[in-house]
N, C-alpha and C. Protein backbone atom coordinates (compact mmCIF):
# COMPACT_ATOMS: atom_id res chain seq x y z
N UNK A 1 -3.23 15.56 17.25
CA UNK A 1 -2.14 14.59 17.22
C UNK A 1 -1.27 14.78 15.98
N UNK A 2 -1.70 15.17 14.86
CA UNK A 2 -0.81 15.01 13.65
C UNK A 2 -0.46 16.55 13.42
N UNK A 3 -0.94 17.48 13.79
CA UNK A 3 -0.63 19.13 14.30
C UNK A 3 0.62 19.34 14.70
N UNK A 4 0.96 18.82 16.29
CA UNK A 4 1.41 18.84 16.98
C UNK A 4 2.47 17.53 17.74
N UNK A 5 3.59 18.09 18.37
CA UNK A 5 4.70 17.16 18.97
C UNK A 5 3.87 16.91 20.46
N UNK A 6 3.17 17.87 21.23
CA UNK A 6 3.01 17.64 22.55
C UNK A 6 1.43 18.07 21.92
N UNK A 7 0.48 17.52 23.27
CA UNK A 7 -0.72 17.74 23.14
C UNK A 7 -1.05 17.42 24.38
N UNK A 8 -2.13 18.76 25.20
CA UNK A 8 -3.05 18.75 26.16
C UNK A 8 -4.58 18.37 25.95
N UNK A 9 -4.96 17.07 26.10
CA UNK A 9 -6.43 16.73 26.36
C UNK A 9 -7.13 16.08 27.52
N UNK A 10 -8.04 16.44 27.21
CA UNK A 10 -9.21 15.08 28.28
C UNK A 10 -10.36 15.23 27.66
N UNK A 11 -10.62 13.75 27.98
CA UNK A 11 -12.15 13.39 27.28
C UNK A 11 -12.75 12.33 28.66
N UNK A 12 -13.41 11.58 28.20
CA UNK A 12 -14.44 10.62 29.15
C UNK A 12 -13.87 9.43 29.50
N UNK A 13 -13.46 8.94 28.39
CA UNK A 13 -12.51 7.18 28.66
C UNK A 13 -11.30 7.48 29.13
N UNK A 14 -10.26 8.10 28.85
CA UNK A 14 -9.04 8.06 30.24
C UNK A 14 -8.64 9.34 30.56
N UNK A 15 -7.59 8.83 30.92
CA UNK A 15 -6.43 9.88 31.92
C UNK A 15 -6.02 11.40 31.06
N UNK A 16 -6.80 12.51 31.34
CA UNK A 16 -6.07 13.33 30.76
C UNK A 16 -4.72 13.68 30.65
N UNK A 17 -4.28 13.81 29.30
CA UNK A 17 -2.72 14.04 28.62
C UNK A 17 -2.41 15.38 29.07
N UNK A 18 -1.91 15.79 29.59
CA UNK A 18 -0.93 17.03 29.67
C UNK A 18 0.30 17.42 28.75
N UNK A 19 0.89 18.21 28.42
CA UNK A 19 1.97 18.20 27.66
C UNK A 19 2.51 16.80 27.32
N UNK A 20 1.64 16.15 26.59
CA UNK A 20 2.14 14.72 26.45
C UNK A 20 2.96 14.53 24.90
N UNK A 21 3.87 14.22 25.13
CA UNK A 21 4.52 14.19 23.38
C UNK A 21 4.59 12.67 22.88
N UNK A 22 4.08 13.05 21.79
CA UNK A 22 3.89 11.74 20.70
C UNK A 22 5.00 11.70 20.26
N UNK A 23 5.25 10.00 20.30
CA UNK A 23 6.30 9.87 19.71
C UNK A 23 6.15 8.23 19.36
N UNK A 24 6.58 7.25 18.45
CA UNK A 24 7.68 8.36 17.41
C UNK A 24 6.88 8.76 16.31
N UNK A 25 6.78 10.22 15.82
CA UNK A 25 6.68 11.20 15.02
C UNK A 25 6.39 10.20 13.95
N UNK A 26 4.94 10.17 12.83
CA UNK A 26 4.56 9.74 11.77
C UNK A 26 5.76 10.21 10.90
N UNK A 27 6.28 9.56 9.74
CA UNK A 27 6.94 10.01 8.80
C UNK A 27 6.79 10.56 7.49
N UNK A 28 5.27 10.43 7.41
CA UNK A 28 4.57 10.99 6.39
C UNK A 28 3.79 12.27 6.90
N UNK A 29 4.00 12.57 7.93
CA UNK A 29 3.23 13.75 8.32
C UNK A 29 1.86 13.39 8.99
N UNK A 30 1.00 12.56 8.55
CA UNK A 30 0.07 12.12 8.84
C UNK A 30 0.22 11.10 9.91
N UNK A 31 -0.54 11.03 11.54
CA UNK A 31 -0.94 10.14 12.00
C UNK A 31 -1.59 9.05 11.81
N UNK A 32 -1.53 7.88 10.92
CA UNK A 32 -3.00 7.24 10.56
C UNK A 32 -3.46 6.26 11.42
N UNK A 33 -4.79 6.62 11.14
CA UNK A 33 -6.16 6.04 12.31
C UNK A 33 -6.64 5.04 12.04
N UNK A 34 -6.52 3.92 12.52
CA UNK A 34 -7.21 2.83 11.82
C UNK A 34 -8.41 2.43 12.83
N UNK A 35 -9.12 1.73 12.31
CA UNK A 35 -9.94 1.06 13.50
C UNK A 35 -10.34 -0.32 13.96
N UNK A 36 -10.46 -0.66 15.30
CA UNK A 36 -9.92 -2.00 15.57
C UNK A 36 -11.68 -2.10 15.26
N UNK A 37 -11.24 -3.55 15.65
CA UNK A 37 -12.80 -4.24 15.13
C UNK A 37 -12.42 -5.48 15.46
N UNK A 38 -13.33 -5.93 16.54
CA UNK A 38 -12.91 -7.80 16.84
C UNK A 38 -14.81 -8.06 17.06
N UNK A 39 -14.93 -9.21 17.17
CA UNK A 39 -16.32 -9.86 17.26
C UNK A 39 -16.89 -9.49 15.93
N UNK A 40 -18.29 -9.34 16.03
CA UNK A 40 -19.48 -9.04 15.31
C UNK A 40 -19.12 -7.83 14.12
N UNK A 41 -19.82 -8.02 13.08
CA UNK A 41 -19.26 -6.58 12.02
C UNK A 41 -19.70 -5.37 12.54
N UNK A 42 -20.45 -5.23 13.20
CA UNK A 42 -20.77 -4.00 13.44
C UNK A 42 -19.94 -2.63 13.44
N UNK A 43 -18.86 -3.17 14.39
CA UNK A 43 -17.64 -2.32 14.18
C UNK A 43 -16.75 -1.72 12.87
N UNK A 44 -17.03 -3.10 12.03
CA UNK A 44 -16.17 -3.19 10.76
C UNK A 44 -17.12 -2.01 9.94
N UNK A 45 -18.86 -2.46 10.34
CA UNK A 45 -19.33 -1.52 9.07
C UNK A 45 -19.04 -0.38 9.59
N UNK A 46 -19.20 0.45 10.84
CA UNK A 46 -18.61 1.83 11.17
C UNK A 46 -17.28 1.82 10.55
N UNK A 47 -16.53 1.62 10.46
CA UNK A 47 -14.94 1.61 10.29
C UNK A 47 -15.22 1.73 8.63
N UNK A 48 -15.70 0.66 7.84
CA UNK A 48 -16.45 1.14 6.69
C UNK A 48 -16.98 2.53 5.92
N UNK A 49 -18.06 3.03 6.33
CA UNK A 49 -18.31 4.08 6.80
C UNK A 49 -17.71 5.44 7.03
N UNK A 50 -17.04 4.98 7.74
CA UNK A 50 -16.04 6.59 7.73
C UNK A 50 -15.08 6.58 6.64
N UNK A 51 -14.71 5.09 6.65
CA UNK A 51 -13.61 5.70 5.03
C UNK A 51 -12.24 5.46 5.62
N UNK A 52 -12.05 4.91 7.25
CA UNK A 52 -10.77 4.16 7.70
C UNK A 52 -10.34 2.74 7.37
N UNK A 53 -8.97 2.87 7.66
CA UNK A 53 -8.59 1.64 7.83
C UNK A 53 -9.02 0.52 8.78
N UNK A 54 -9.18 -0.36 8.43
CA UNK A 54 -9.66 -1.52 9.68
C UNK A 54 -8.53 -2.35 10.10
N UNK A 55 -8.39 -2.80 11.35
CA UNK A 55 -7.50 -3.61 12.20
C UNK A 55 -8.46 -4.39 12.72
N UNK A 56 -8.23 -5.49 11.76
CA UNK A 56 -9.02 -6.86 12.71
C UNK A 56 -8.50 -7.65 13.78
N UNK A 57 -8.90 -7.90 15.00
CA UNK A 57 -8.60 -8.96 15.95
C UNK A 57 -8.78 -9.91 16.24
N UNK A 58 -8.53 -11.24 15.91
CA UNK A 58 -8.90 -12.64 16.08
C UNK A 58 -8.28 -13.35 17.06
N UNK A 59 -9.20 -14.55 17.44
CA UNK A 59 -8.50 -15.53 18.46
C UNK A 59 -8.01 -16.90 17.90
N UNK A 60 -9.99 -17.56 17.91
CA UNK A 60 -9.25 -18.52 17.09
C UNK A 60 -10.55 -19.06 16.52
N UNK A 61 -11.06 -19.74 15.46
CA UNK A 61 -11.65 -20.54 14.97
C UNK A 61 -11.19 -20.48 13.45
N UNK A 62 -12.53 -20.68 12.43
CA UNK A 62 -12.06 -20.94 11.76
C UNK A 62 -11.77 -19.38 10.35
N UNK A 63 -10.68 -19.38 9.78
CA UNK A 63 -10.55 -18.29 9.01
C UNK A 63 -11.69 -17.62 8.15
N UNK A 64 -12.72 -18.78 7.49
CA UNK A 64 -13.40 -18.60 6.96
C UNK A 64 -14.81 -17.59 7.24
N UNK A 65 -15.26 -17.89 8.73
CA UNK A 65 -15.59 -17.02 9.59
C UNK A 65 -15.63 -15.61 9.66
N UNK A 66 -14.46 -15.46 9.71
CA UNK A 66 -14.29 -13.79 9.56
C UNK A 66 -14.00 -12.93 8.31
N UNK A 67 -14.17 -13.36 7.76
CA UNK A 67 -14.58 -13.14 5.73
C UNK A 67 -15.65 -12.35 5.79
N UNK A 68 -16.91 -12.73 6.73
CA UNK A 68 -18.23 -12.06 6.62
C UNK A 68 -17.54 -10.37 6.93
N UNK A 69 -16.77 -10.49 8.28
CA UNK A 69 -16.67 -8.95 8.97
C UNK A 69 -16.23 -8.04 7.59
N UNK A 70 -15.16 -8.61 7.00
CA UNK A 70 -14.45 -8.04 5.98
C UNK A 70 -14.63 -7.68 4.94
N UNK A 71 -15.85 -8.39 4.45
CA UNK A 71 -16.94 -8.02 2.93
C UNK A 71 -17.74 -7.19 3.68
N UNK A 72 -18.35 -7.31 5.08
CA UNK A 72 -19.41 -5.90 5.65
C UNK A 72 -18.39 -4.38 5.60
N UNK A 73 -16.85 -4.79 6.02
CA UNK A 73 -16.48 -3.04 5.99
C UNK A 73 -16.47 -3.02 4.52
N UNK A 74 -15.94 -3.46 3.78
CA UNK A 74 -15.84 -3.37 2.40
C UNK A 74 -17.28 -2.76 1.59
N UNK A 75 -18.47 -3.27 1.88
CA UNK A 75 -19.12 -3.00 1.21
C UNK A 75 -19.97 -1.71 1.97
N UNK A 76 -19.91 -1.73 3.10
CA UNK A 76 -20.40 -0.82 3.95
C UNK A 76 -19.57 1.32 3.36
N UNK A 77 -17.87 0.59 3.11
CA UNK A 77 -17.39 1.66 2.43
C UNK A 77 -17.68 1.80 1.05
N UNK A 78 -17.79 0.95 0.27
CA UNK A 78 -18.79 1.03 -0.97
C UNK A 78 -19.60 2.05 -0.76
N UNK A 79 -20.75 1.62 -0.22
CA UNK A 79 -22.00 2.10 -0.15
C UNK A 79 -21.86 3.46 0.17
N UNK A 80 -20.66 3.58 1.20
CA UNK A 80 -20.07 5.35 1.68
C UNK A 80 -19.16 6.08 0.71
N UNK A 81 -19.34 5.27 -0.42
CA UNK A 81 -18.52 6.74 -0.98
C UNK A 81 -16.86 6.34 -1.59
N UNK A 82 -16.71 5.27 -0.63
CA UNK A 82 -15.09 5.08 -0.67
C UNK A 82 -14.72 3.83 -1.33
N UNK A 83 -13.50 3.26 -1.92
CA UNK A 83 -12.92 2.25 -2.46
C UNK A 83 -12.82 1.45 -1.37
N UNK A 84 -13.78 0.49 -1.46
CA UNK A 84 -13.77 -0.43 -0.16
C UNK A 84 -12.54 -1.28 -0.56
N UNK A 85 -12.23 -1.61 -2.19
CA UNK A 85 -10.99 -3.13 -2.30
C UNK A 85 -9.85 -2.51 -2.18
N UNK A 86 -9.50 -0.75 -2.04
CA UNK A 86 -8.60 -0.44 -1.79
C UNK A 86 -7.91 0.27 -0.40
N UNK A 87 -9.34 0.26 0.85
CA UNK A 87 -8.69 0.43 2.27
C UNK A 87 -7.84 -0.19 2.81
N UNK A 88 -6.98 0.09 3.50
CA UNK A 88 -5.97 -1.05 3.95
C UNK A 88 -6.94 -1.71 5.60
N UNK A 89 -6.22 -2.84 5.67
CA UNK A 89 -7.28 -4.06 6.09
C UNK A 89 -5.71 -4.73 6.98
N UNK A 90 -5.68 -4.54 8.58
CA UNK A 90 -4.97 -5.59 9.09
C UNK A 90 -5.51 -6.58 9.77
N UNK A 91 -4.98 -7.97 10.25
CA UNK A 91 -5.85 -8.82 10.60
C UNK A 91 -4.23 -8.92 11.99
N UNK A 92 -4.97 -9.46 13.05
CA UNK A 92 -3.94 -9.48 14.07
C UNK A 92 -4.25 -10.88 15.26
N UNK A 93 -3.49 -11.51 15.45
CA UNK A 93 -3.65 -12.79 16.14
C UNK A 93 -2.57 -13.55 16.86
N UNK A 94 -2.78 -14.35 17.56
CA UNK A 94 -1.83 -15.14 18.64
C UNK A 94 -1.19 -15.89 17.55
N UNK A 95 0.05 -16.01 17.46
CA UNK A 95 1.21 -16.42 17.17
C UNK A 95 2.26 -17.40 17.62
N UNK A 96 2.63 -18.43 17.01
CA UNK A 96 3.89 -19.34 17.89
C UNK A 96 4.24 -20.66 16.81
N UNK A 97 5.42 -20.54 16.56
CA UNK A 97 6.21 -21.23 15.60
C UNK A 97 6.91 -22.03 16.48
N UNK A 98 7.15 -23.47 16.14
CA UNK A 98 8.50 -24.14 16.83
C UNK A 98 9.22 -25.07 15.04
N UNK A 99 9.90 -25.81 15.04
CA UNK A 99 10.20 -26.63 14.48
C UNK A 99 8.99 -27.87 14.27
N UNK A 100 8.09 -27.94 14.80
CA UNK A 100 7.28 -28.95 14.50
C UNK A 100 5.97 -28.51 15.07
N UNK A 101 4.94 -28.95 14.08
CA UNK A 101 3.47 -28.56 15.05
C UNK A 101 3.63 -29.22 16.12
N UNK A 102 3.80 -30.28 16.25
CA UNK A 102 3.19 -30.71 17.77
C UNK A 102 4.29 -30.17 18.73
N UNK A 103 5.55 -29.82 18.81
CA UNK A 103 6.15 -28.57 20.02
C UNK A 103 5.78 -27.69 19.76
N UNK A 104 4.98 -27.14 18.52
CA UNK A 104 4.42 -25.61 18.55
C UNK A 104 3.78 -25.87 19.62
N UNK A 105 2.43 -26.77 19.66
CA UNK A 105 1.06 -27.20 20.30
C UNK A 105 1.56 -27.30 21.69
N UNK A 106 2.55 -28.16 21.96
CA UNK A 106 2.83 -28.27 23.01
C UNK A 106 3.35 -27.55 24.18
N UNK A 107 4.40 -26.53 23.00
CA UNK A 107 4.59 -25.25 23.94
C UNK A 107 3.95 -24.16 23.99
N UNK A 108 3.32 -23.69 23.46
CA UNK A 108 2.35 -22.51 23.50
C UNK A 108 1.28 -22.61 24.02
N UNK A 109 0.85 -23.93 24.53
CA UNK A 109 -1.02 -24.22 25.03
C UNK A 109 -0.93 -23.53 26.75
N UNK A 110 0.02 -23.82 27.65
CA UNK A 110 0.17 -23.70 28.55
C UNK A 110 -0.07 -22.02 28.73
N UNK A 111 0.68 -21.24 27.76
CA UNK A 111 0.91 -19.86 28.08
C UNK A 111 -0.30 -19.17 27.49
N UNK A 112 -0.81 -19.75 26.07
CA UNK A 112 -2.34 -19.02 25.82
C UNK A 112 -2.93 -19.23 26.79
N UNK A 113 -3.00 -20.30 27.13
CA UNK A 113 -4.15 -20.76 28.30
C UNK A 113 -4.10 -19.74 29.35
N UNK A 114 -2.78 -20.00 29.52
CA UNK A 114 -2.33 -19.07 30.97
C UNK A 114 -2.82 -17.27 30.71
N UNK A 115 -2.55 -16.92 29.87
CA UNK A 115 -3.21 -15.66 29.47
C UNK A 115 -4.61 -15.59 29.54
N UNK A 116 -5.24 -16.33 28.67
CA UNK A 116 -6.86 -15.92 28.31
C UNK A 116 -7.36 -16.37 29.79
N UNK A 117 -6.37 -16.94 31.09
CA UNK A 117 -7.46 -17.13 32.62
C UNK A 117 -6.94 -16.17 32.77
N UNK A 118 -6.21 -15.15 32.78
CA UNK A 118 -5.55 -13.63 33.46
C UNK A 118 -6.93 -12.89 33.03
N UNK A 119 -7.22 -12.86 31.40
CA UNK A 119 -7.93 -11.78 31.02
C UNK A 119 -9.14 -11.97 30.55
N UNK A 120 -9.72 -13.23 30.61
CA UNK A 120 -11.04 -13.23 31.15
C UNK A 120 -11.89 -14.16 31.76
N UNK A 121 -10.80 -15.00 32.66
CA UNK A 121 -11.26 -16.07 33.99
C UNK A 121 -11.70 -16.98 32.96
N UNK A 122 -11.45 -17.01 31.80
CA UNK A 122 -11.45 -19.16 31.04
C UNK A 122 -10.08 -19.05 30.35
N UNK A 123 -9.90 -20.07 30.38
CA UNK A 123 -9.13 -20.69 29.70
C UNK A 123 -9.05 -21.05 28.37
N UNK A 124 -8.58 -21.35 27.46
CA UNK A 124 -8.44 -21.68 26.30
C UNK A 124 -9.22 -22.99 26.07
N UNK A 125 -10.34 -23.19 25.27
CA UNK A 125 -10.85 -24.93 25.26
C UNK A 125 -9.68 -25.98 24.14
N UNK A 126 -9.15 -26.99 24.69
CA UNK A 126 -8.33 -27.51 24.64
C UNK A 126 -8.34 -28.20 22.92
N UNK A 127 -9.95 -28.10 22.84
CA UNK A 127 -10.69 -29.03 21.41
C UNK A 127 -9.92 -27.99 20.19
N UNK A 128 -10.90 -26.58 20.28
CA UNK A 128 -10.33 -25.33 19.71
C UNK A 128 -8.79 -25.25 19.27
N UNK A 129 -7.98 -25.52 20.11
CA UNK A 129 -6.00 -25.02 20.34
C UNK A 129 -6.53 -26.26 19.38
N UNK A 130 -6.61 -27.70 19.94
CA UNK A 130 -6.03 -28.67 18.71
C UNK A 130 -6.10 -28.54 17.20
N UNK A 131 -6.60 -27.37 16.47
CA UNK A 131 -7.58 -27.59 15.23
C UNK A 131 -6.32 -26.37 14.76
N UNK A 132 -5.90 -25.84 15.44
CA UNK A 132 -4.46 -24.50 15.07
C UNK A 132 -3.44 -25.08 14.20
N UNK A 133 -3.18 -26.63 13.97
CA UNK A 133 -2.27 -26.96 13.00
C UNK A 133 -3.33 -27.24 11.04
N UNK A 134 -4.42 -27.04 10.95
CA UNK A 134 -5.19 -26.96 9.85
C UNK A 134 -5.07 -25.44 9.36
N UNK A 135 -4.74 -25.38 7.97
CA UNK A 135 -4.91 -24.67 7.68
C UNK A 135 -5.88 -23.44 7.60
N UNK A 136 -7.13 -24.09 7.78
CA UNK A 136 -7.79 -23.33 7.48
C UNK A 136 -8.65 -22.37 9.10
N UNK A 137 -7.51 -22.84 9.89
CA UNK A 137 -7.88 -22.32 11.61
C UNK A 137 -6.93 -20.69 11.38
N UNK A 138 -7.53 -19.92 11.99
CA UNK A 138 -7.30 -18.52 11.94
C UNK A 138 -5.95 -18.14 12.83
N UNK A 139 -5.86 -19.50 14.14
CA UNK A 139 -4.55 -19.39 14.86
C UNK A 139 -3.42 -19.91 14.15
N UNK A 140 -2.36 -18.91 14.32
CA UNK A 140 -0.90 -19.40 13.53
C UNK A 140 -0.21 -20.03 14.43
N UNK A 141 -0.52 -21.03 14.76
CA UNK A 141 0.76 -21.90 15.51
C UNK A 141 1.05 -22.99 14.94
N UNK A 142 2.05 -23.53 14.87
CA UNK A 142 2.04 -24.50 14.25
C UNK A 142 3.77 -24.47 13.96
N UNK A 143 4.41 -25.28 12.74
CA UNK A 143 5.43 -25.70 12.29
C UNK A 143 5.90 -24.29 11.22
N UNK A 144 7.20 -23.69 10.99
CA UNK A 144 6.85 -22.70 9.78
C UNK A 144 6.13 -23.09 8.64
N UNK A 145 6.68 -23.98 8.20
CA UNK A 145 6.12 -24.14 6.48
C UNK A 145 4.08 -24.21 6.72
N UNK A 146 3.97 -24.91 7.70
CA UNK A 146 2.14 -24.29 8.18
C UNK A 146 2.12 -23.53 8.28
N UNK A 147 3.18 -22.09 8.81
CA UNK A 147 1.73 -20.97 9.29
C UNK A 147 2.35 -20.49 7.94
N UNK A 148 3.44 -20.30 6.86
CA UNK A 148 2.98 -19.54 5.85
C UNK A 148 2.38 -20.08 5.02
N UNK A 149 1.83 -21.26 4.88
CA UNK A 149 0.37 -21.57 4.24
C UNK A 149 -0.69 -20.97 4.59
N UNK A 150 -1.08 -21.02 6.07
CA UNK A 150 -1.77 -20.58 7.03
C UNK A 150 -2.16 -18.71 6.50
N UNK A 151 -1.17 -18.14 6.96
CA UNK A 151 -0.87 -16.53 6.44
C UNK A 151 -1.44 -16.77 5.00
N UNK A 152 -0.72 -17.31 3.96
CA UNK A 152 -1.23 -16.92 2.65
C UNK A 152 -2.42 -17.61 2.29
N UNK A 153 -3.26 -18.73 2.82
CA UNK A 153 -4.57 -18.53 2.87
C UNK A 153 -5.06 -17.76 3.20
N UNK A 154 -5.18 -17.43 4.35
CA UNK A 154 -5.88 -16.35 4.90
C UNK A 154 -5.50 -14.73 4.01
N UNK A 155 -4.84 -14.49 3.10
CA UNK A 155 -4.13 -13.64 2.63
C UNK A 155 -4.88 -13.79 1.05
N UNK A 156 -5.18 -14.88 0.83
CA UNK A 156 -6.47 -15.16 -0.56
C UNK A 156 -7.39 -15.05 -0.07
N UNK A 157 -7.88 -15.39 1.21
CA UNK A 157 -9.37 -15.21 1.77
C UNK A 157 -9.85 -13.98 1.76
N UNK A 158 -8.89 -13.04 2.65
CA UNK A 158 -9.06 -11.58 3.07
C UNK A 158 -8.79 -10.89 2.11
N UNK A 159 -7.33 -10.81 1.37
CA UNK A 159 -6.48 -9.58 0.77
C UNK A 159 -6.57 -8.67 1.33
N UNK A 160 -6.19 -8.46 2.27
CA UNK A 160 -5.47 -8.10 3.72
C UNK A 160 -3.86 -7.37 3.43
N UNK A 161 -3.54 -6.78 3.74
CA UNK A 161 -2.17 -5.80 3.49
C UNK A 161 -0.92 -6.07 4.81
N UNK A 162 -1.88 -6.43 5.90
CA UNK A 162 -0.83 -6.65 7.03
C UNK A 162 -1.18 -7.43 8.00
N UNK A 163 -0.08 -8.25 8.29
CA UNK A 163 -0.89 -9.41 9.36
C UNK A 163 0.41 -8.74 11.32
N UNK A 164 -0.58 -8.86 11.93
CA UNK A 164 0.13 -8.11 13.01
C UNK A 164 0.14 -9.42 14.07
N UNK A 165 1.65 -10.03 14.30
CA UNK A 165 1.72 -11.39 15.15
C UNK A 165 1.60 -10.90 16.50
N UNK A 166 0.48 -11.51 17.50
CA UNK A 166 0.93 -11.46 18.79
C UNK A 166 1.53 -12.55 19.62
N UNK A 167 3.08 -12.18 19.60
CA UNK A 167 4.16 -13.06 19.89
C UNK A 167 4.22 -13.18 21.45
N UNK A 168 3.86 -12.08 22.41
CA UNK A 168 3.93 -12.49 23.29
C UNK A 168 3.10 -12.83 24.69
N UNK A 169 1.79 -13.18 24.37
CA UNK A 169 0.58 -13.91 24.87
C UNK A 169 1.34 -14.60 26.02
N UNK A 170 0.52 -14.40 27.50
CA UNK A 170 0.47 -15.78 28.17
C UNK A 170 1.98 -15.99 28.90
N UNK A 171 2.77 -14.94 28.65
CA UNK A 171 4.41 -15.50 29.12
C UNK A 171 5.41 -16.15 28.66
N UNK A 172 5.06 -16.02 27.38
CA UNK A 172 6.35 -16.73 26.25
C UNK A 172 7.57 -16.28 26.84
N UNK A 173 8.14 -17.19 26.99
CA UNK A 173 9.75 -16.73 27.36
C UNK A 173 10.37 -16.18 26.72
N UNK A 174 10.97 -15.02 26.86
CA UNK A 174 11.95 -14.81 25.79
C UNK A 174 13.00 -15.45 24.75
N UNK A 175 13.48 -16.38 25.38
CA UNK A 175 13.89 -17.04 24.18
C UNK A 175 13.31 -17.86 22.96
N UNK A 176 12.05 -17.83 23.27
CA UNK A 176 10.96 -18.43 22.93
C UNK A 176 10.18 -17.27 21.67
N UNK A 177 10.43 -16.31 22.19
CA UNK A 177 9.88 -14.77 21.37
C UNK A 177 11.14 -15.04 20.03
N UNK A 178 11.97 -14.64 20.71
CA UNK A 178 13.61 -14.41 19.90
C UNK A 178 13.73 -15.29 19.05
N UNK A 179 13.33 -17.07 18.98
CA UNK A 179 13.35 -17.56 17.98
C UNK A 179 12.25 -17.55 17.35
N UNK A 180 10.96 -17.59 17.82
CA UNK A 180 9.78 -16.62 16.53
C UNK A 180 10.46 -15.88 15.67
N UNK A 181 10.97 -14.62 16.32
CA UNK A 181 11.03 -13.20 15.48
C UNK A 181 12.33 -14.03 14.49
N UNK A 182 13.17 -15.09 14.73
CA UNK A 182 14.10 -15.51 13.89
C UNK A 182 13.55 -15.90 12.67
N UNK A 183 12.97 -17.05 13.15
CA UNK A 183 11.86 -18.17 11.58
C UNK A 183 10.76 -16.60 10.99
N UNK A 184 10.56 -16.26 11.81
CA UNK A 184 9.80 -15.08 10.93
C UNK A 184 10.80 -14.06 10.05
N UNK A 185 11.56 -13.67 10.36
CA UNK A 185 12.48 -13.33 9.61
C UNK A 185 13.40 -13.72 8.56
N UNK A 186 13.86 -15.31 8.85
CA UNK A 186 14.51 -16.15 7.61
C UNK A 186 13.64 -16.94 6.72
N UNK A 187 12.60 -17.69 7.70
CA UNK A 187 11.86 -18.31 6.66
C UNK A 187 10.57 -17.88 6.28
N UNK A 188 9.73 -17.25 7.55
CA UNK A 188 8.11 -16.60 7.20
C UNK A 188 8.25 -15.86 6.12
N UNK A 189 8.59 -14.65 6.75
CA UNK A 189 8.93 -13.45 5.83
C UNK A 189 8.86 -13.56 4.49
N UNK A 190 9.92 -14.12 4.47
CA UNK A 190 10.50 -14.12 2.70
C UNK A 190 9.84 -14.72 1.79
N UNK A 191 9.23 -16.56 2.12
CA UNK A 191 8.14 -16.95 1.58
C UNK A 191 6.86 -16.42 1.64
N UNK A 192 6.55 -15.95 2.29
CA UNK A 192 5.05 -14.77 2.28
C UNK A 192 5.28 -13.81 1.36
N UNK A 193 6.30 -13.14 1.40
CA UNK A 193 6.21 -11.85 0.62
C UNK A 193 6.36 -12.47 -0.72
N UNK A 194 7.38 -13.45 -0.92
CA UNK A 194 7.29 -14.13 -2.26
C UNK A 194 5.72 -14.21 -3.05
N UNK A 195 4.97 -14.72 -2.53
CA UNK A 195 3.72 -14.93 -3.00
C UNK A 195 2.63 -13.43 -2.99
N UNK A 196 3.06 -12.73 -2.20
CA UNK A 196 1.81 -11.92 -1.33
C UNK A 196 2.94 -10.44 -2.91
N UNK A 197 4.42 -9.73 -2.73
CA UNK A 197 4.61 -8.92 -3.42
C UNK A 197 3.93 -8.23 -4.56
N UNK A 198 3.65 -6.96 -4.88
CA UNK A 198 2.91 -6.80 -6.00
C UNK A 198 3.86 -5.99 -6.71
């Protein structure tokens, strides 16, 4: 992959590639590999281990929770050889801003919900979604000035390098996306990086 523009493979898990071209083209030359990791550390300490980057996946409880996965790759790369406080570390999760928590809550419950019965026949428990306007809940929904509290807790918890929003869960409408990516852009953004810049 980082060789080459086109590449012929097959392996066991999918569809062999034929003259398949990667794109778009790394800009550093390098492809980089990170590795996902959701549930249990196990994953995290492999990911550890080799000396990659980790991409964490969360749903929802509480932030504090997943601290354990993140000290296991960390120390797991310790133990291997590598600068565990200096791997890069993303954390990635369901997303949804309105002007107020409770139209965050109100509009987004329908469409998580509606998603998590597509992809794995339950639904969202209703107790869980309510607890997304506390800070210290791992889901960012809520009002802006909450989720960049939200983000930069979780951003002292972890020290974490990149948070990856999933904006469009469940059937968010597009106009609904479009003003996310807005408040994330005028107001998230700028107050996050304010605090988070080095």
């Amino acid at each position: 992959l980082n060789q080459q523009e086109t590449i012929t493979w097959e392996g066991k898990f999918r569809k062999p590639l034929r003259n398949a071209h990667i794109l778009p083209r790394p800009l550093n030359k390098q492809l980089p590999i990170w590795r996902a990791v959701g549930g249990g550390p196990g994953s995290a300490v492999r990911a550890g281990r080799a000396g990659v980057p980790m991409y964490m996946a969360h749903l929802a409880g509480a932030a504090q929770s997943f601290k354990y996965t993140i000290d296991a790759y960390r120390q797991s790369a310790n133990d291997a050889g590598f600068d565990g406080d200096h791997l890069p570390i993303a954390t990635a999760g369901l997303f949804y801003v309105a002007d107020t928590s409770q139209e965050a809550l109100r509009e987004y419950y329908q469409h998580v919900n509606a998603g998590l019965v597509l992809t794995n026949g339950q639904g969202f428990p209703k107790q869980a979604f309510a607890q997304a306007p506390d800070k210290r809940s791992i889901l960012n929904v809520g009002s802006p000035q909450q989720v960049i509290e939200k983000i930069l807790y979780q951003h002292e918890l972890f020290g974490h390098q990149r948070y990856i929003a999933q904006l469009d869960f469940g059937g968010v409408p597009f106009d609904k996306i479009m003003k996310n990516i807005e408040l994330i852009g005028n107001e998230i953004l700028p107050a996050v990086k304010k605090y988070t810049a080095k």
